[in-house]
N, C-alpha and C. Protein backbone atom coordinates (compact mmCIF):
# COMPACT_ATOMS: atom_id res chain seq x y z
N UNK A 1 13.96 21.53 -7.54
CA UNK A 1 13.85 20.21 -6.93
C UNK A 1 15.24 19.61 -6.74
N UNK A 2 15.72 19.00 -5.62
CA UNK A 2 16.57 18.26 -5.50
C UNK A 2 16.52 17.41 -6.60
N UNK A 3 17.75 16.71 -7.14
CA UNK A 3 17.99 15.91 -8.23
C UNK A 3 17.74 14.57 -7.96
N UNK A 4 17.89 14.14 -6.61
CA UNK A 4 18.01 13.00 -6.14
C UNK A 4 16.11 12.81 -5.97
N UNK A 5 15.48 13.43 -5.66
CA UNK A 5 14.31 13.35 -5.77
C UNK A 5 13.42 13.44 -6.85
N UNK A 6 13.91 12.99 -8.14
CA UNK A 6 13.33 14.12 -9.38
C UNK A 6 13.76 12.85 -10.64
N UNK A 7 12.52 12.46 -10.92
CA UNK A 7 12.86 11.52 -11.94
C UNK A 7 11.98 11.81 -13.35
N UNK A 8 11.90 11.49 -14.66
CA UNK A 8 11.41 11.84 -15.59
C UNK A 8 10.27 10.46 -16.00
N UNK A 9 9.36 10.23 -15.99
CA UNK A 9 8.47 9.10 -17.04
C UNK A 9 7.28 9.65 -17.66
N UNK A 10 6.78 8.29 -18.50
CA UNK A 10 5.95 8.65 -19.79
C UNK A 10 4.56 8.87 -19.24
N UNK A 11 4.22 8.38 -17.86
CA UNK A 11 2.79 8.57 -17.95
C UNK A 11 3.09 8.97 -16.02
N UNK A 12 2.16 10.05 -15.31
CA UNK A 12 1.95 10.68 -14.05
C UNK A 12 0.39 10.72 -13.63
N UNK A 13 -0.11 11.40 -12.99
CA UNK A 13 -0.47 12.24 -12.22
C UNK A 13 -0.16 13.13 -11.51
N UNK A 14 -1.22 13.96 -11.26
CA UNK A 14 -1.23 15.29 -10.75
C UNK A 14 -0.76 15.10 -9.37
N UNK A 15 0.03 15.79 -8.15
CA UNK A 15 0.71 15.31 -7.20
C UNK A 15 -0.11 16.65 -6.76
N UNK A 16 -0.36 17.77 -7.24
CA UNK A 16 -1.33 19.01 -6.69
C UNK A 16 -1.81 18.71 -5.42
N UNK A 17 -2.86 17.54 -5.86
CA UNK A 17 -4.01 17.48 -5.06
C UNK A 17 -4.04 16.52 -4.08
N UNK A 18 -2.85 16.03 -4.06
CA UNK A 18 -2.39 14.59 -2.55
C UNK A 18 -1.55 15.78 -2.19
N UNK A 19 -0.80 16.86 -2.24
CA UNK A 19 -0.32 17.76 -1.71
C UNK A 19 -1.30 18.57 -0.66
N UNK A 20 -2.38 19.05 -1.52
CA UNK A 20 -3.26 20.00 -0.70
C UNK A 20 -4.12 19.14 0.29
N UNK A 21 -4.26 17.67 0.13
CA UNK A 21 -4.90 16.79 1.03
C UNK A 21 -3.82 17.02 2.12
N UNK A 22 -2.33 16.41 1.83
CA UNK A 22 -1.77 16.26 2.99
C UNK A 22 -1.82 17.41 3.90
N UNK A 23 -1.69 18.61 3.21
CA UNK A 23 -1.63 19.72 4.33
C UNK A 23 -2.21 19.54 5.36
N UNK A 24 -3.78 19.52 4.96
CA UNK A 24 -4.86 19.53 5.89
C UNK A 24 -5.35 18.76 6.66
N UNK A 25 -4.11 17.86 7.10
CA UNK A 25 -4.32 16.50 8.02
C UNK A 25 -2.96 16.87 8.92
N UNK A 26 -3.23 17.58 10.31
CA UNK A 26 -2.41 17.84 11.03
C UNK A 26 -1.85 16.29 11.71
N UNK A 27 -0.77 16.48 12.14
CA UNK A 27 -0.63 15.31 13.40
C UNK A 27 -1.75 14.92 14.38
N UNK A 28 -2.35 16.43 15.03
CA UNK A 28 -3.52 16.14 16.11
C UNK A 28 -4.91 15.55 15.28
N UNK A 29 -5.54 16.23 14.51
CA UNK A 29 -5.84 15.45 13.37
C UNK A 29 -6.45 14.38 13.08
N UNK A 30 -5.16 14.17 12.22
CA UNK A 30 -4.86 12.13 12.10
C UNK A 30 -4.71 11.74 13.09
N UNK A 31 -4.33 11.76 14.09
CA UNK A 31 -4.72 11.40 15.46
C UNK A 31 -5.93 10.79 16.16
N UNK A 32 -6.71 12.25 15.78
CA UNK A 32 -8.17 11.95 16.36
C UNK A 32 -8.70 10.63 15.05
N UNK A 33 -8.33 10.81 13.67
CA UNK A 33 -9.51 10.04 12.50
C UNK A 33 -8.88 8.48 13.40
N UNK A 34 -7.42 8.16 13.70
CA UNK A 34 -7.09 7.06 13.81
C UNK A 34 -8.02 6.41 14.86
N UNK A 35 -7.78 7.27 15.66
CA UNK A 35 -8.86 6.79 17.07
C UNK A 35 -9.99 6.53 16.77
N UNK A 36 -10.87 7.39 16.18
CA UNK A 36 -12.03 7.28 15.56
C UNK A 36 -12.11 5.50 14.76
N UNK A 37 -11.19 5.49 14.26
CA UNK A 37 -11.19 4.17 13.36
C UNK A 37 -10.29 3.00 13.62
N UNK A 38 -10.25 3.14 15.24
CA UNK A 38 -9.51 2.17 15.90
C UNK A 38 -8.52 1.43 15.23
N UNK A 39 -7.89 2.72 14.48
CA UNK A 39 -6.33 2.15 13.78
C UNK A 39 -5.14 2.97 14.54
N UNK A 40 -5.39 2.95 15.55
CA UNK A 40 -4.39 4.15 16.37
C UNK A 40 -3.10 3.75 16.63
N UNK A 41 -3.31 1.91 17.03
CA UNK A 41 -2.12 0.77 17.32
C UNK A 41 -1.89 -0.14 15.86
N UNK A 42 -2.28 0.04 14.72
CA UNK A 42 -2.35 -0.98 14.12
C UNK A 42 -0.87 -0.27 13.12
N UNK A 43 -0.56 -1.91 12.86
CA UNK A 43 0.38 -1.68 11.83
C UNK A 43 -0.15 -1.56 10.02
N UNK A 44 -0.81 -0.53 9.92
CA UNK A 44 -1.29 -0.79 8.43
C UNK A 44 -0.44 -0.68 6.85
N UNK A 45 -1.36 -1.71 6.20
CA UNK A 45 -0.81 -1.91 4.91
C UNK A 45 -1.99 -1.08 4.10
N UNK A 46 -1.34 -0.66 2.84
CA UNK A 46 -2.63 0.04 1.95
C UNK A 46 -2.38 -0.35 0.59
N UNK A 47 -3.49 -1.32 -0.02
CA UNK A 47 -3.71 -1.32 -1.56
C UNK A 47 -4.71 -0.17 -1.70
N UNK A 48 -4.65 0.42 -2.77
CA UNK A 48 -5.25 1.40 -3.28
C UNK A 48 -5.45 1.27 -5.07
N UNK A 49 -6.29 0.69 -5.84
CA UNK A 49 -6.66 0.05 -6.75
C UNK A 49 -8.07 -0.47 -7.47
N UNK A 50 -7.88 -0.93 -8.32
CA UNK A 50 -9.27 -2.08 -8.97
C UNK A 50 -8.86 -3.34 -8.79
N UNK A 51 -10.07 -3.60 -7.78
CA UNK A 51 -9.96 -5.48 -7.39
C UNK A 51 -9.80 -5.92 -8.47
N UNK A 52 -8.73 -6.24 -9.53
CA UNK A 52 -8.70 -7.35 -10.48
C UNK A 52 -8.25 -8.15 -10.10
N UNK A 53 -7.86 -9.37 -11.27
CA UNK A 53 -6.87 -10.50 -11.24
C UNK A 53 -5.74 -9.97 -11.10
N UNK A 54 -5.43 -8.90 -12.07
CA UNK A 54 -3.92 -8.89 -12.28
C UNK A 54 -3.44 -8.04 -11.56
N UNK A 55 -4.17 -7.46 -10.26
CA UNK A 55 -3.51 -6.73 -9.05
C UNK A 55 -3.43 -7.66 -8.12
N UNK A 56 -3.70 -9.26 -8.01
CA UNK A 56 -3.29 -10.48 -7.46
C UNK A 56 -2.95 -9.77 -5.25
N UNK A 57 -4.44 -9.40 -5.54
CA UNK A 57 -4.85 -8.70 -4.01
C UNK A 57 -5.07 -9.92 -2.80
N UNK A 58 -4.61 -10.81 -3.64
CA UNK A 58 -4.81 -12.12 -2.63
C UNK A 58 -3.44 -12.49 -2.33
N UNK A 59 -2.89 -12.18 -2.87
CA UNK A 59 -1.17 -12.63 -2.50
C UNK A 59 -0.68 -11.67 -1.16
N UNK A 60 -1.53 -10.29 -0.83
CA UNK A 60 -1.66 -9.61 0.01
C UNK A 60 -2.42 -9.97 1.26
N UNK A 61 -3.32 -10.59 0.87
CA UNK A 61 -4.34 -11.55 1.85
C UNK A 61 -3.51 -12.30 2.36
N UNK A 62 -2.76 -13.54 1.03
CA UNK A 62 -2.18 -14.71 2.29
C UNK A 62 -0.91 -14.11 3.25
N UNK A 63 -0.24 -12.94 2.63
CA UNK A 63 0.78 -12.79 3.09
C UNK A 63 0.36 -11.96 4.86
N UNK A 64 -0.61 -11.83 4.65
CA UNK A 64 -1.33 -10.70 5.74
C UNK A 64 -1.88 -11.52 7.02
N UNK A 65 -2.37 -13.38 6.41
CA UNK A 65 -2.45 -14.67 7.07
C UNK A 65 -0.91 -14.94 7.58
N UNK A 66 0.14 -15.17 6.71
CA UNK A 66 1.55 -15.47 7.52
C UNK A 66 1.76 -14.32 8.33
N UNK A 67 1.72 -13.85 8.30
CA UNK A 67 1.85 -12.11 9.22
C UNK A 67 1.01 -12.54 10.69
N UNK A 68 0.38 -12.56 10.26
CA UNK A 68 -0.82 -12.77 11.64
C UNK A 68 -0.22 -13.44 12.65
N UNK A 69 0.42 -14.86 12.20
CA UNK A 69 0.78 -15.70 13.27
C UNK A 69 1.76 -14.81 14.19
N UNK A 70 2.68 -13.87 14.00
CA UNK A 70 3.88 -13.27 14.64
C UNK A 70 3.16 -11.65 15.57
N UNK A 71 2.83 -11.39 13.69
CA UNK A 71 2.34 -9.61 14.05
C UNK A 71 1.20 -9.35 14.08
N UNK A 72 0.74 -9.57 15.62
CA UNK A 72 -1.43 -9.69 15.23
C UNK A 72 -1.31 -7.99 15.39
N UNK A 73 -0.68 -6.97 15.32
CA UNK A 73 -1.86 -5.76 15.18
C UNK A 73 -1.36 -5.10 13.52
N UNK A 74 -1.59 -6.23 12.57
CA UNK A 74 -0.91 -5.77 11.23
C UNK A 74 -2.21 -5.53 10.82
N UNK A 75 -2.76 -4.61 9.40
CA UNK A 75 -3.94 -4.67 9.11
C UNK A 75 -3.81 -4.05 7.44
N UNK A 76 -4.56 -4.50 6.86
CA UNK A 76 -4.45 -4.44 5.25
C UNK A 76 -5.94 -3.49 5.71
N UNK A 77 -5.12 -2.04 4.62
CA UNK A 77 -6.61 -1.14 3.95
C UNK A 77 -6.61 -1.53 2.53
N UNK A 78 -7.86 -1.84 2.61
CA UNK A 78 -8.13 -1.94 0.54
C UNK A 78 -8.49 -0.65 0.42
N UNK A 79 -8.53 0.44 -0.57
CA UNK A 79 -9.30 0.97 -1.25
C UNK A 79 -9.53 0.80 -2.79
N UNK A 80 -10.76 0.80 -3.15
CA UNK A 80 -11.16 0.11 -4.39
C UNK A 80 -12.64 -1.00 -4.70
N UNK A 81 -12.70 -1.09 -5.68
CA UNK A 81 -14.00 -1.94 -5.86
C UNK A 81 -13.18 -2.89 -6.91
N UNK A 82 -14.42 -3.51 -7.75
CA UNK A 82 -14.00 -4.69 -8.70
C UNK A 82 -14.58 -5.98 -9.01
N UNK A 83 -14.27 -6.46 -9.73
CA UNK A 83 -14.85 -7.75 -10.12
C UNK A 83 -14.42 -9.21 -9.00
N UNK A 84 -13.17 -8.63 -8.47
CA UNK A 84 -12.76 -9.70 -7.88
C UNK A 84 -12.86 -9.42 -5.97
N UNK A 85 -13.92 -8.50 -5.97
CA UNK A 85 -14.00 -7.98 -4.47
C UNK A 85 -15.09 -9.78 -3.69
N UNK A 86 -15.72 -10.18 -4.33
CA UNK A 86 -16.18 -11.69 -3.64
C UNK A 86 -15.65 -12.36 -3.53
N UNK A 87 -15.00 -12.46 -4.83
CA UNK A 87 -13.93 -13.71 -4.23
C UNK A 87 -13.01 -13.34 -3.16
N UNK A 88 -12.50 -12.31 -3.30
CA UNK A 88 -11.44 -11.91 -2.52
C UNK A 88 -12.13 -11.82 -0.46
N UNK A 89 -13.31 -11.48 -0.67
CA UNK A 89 -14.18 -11.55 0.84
C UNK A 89 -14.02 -13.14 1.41
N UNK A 90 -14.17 -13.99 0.14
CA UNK A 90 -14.51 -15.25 0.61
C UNK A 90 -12.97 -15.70 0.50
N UNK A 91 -11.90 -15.23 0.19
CA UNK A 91 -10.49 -16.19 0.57
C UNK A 91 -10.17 -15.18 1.79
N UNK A 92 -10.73 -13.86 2.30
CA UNK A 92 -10.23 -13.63 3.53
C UNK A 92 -11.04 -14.16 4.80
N UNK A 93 -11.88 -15.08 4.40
CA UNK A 93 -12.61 -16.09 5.44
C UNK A 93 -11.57 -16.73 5.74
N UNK A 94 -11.74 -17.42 4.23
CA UNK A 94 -11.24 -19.15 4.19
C UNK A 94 -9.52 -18.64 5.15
N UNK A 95 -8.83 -17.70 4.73
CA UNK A 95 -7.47 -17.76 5.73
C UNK A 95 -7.89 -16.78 6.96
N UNK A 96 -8.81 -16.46 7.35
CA UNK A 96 -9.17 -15.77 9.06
C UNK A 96 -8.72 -14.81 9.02
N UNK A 97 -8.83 -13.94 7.82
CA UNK A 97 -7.89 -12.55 8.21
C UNK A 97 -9.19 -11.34 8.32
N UNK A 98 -9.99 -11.81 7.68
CA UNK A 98 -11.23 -10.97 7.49
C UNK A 98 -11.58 -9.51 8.35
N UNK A 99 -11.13 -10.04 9.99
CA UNK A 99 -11.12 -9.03 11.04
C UNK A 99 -10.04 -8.13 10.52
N UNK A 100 -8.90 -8.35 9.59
CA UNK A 100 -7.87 -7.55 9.67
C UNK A 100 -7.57 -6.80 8.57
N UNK A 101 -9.01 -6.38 8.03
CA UNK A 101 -8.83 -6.13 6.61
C UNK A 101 -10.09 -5.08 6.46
N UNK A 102 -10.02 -3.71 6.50
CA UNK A 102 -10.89 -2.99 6.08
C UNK A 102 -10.65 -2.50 4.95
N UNK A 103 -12.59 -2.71 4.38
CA UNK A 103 -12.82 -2.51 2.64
C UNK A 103 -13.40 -1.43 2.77
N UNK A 104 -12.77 -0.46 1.81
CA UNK A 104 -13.28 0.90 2.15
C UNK A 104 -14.05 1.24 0.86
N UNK A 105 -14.20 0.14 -0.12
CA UNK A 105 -15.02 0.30 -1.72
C UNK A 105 -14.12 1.37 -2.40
N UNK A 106 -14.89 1.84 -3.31
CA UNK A 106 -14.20 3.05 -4.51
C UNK A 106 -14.47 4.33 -3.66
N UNK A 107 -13.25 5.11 -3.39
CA UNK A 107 -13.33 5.99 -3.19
C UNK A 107 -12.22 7.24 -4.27
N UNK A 108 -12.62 8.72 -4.44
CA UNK A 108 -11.61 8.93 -5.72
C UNK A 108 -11.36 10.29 -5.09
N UNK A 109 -12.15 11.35 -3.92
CA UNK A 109 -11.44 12.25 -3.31
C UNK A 109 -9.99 12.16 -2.64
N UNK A 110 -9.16 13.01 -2.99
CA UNK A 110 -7.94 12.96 -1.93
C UNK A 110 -8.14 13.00 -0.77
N UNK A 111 -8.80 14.20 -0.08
CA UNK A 111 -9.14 14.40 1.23
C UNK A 111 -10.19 13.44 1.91
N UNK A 112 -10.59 12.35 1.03
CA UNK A 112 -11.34 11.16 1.90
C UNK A 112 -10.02 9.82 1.82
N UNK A 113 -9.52 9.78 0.65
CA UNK A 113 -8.25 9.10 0.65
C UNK A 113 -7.20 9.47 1.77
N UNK A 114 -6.72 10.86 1.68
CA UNK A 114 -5.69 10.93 2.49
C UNK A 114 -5.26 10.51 3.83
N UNK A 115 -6.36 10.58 4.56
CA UNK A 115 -5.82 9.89 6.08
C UNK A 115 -5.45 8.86 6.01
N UNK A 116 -6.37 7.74 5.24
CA UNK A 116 -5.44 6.52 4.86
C UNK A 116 -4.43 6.42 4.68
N UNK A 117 -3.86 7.04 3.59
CA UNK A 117 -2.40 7.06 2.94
C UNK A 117 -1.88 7.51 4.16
N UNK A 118 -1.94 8.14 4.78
CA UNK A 118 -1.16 9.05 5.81
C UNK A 118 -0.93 8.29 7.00
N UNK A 119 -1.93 7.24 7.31
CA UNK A 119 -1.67 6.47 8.61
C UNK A 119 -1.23 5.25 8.32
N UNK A 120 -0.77 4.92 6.61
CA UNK A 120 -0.45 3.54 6.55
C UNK A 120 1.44 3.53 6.48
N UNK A 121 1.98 2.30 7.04
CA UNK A 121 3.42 2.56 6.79
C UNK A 121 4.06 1.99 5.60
N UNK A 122 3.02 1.21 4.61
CA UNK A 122 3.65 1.05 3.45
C UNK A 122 2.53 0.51 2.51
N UNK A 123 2.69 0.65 0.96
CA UNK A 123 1.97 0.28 0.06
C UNK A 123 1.99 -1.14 -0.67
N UNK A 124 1.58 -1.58 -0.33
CA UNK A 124 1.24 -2.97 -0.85
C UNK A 124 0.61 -2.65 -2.28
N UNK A 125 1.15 -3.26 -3.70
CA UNK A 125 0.43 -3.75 -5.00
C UNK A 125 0.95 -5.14 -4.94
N UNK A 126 0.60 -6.23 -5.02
CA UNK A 126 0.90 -7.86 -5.29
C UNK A 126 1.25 -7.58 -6.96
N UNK A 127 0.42 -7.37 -7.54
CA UNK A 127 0.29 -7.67 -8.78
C UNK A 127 0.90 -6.24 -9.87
N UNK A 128 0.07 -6.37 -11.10
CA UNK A 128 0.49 -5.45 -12.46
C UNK A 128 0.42 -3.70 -11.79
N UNK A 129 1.25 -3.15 -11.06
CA UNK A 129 1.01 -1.85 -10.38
C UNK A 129 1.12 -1.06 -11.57
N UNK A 130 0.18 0.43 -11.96
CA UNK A 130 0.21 1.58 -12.90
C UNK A 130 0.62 2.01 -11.74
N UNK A 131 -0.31 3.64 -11.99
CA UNK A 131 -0.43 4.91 -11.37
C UNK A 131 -0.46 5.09 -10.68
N UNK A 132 -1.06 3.77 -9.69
CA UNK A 132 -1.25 3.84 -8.16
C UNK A 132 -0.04 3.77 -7.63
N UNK A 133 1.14 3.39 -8.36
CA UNK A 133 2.61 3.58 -7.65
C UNK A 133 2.99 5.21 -7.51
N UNK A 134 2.69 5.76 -8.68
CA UNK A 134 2.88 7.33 -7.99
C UNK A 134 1.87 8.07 -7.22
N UNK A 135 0.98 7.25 -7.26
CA UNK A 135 -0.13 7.88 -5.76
C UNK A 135 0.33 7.42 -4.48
N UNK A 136 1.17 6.45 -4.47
CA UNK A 136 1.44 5.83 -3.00
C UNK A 136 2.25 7.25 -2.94
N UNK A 137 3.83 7.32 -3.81
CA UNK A 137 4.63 7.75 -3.45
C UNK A 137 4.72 9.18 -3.21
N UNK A 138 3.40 9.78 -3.78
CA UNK A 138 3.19 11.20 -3.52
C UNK A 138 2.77 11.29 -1.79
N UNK A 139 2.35 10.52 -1.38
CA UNK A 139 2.03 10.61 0.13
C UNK A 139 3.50 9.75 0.97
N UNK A 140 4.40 9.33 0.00
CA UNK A 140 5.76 8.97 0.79
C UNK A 140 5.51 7.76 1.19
N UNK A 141 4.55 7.12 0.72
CA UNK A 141 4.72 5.39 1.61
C UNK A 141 5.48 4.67 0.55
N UNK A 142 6.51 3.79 1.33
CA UNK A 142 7.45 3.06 0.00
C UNK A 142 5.98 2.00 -0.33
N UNK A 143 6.75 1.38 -1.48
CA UNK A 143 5.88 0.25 -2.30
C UNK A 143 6.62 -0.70 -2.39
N UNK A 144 5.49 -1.55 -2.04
CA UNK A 144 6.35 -2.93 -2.03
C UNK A 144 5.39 -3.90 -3.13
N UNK A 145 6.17 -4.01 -4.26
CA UNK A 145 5.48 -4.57 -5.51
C UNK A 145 6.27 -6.06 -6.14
N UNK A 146 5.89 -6.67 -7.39
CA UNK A 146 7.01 -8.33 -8.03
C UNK A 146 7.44 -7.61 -8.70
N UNK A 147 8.72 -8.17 -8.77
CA UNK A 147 9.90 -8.18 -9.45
C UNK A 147 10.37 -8.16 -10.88
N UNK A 148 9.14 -8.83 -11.74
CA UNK A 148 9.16 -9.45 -12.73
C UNK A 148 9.06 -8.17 -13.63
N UNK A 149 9.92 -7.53 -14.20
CA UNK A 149 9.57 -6.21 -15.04
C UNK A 149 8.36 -6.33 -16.60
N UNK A 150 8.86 -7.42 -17.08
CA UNK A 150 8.32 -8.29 -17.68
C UNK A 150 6.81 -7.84 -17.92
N UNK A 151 6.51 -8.21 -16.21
CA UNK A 151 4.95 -8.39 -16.02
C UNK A 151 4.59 -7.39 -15.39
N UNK A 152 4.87 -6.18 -15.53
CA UNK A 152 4.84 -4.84 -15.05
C UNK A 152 4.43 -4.04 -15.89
N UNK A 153 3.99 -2.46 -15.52
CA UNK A 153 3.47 -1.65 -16.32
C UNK A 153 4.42 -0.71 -16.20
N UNK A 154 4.79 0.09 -17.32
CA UNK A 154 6.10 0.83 -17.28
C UNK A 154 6.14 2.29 -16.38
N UNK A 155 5.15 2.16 -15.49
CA UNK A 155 5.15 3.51 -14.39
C UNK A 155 6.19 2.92 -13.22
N UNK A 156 6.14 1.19 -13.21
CA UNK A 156 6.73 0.54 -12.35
C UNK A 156 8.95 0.87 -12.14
N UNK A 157 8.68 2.16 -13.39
CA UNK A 157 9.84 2.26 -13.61
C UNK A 157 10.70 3.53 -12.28
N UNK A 158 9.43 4.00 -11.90
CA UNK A 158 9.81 4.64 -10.71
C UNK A 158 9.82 4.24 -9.44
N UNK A 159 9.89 2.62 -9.58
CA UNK A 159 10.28 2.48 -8.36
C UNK A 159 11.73 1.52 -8.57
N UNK A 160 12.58 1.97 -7.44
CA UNK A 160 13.53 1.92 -7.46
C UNK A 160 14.34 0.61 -6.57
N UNK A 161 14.16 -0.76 -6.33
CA UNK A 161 14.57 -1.55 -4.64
C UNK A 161 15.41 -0.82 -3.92
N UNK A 162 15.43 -1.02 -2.78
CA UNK A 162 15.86 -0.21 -1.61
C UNK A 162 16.03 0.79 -1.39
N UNK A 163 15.15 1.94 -2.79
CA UNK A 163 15.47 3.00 -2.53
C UNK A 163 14.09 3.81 -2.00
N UNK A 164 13.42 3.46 -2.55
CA UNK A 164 11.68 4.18 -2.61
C UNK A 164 10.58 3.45 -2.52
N UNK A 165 11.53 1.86 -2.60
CA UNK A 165 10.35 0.84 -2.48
C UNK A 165 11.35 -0.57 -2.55
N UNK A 166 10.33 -1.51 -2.55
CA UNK A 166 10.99 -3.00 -2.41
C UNK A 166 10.59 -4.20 -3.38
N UNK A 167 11.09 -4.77 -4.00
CA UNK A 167 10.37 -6.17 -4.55
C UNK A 167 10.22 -7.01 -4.14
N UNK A 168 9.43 -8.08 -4.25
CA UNK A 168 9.02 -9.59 -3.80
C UNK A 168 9.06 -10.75 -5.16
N UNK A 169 9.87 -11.86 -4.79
CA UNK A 169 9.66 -12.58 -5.80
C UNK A 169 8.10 -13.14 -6.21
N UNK A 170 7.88 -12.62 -7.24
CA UNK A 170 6.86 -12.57 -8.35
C UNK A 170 5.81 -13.73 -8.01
N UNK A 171 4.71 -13.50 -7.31
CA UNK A 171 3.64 -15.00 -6.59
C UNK A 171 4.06 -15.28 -5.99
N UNK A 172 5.05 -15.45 -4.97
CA UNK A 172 5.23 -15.85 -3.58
C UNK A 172 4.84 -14.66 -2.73
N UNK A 173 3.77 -15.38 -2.01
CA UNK A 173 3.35 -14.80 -0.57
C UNK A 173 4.06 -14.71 0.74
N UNK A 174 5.21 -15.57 0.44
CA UNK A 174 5.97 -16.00 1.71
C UNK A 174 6.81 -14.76 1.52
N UNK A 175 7.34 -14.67 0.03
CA UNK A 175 8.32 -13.65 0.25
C UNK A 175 7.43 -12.28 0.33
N UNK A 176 6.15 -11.89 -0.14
CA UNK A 176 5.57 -10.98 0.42
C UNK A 176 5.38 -10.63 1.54
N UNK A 177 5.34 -11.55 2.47
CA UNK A 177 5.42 -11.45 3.40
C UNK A 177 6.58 -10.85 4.27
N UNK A 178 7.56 -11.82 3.74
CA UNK A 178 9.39 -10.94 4.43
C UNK A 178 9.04 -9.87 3.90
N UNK A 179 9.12 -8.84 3.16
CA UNK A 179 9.25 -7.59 3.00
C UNK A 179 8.29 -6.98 3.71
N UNK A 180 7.17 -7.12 3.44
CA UNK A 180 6.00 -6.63 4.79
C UNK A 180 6.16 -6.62 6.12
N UNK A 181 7.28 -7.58 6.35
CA UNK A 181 7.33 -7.47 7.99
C UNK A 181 8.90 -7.10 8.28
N UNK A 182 9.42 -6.87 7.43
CA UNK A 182 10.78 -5.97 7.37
C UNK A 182 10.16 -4.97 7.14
N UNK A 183 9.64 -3.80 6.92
CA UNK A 183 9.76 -2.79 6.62
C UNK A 183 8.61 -2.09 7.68
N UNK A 184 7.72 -2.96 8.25
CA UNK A 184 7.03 -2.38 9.48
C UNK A 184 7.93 -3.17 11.41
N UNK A 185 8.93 -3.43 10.65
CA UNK A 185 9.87 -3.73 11.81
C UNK A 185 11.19 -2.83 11.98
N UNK A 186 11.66 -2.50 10.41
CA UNK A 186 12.83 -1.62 10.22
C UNK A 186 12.09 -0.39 10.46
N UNK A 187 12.15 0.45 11.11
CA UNK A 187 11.76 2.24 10.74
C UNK A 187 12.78 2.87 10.38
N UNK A 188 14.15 3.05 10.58
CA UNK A 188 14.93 3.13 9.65
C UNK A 188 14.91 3.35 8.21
N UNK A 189 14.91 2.14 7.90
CA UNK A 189 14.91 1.86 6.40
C UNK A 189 13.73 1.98 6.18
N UNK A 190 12.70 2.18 6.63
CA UNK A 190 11.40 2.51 6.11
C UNK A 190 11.19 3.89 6.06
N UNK A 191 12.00 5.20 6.90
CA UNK A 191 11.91 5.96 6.43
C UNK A 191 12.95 6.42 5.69
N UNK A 192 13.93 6.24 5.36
CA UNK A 192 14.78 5.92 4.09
C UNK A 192 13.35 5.68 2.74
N UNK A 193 13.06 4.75 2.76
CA UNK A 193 12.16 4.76 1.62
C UNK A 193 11.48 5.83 1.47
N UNK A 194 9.98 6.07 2.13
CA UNK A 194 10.06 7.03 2.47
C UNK A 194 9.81 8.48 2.20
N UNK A 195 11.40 8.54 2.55
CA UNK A 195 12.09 10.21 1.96
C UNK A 195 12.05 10.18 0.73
């Protein structure tokens, strides 16, 4: 392994099996699933998680509302279920994003996961990110997660700012927002992350 790519922590997953997913999703492909799922033009975001509190999936919501006004073909994928999946339906009323937000429930295959991961250009966690930070990054989408190490889970240690992913000051949506729309505006630096 390159060195620069190759970091050591206390807790993983298996990268096997988002490997053998990606194979099997050609360009032509993902192509056709996008079309199929009239995400062919869209700029997508992907949480991939348990609707809790402390994945604060609403700070993704409002930031996905400031987004809207500029970038209408932006679109948040949830994958996941949870305790906080009603409330969370009923604050993507109350801010009108509802159209821009497909809930795809619990799903736990790679190869039903993967096209997702594969057609989104970056990972959204608002809140307390684990494991799901090295599931984004096994499919290469940077992560854009708070700042607050503090209030973090120590997988959060592989991500790196500006290198593999980005921070947002900690409950602000506004600044969730700047990074969300820097990094589906930069391609550059988004594939810098990325790599």
């Amino acid at each position: 392994f390159s060195p620069d790519r190759l970091f050591a922590i206390n807790n993983a997953i298996d990268q096997e099996p988002i490997r053998e997913a990606t194979q099997k999703w050609t360009t032509t492909r993902l192509r056709v699933f996008q079309e199929e799922h009239g995400i062919q033009d869209k700029q997508l975001f992907l949480y991939c998680g348990r609707l809790a509190a402390k994945a604060r999936v609403d700070l993704a919501m409002e930031a996905l509302a400031l987004l809207k006004g500029t970038k209408k073909n932006c679109m948040l994928i949830i994958i996941g279920d949870g305790e906080e999946r009603d409330s969370l339906r009923r604050l993507a009323e109350k801010l009108g994003v509802m159209e821009s937000i497909r809930w795809l429930g619990a799903l736990y295959e790679q190869e039903v996961m993967a096209p997702w991961f594969l057609s989104a250009k970056v990972f959204v966690y608002p809140g307390y990110i684990g494991l799901s930070i090295l599931h984004a990054m096994g499919y290469g989408l940077p992560v854009i997660t708070h700042h607050n190490m503090s209030n973090q889970s120590p997988e959060v240690s592989a991500l790196q700012d500006g290198k593999n992913g980005m921070l947002f000051q900690e409950n602000s949506s506004e600044d969730l927002a700047r990074q969300m729309a820097q990094l589906i505006t930069n391609k550059p630096l988004r594939m810098t992350l990325s790599a």
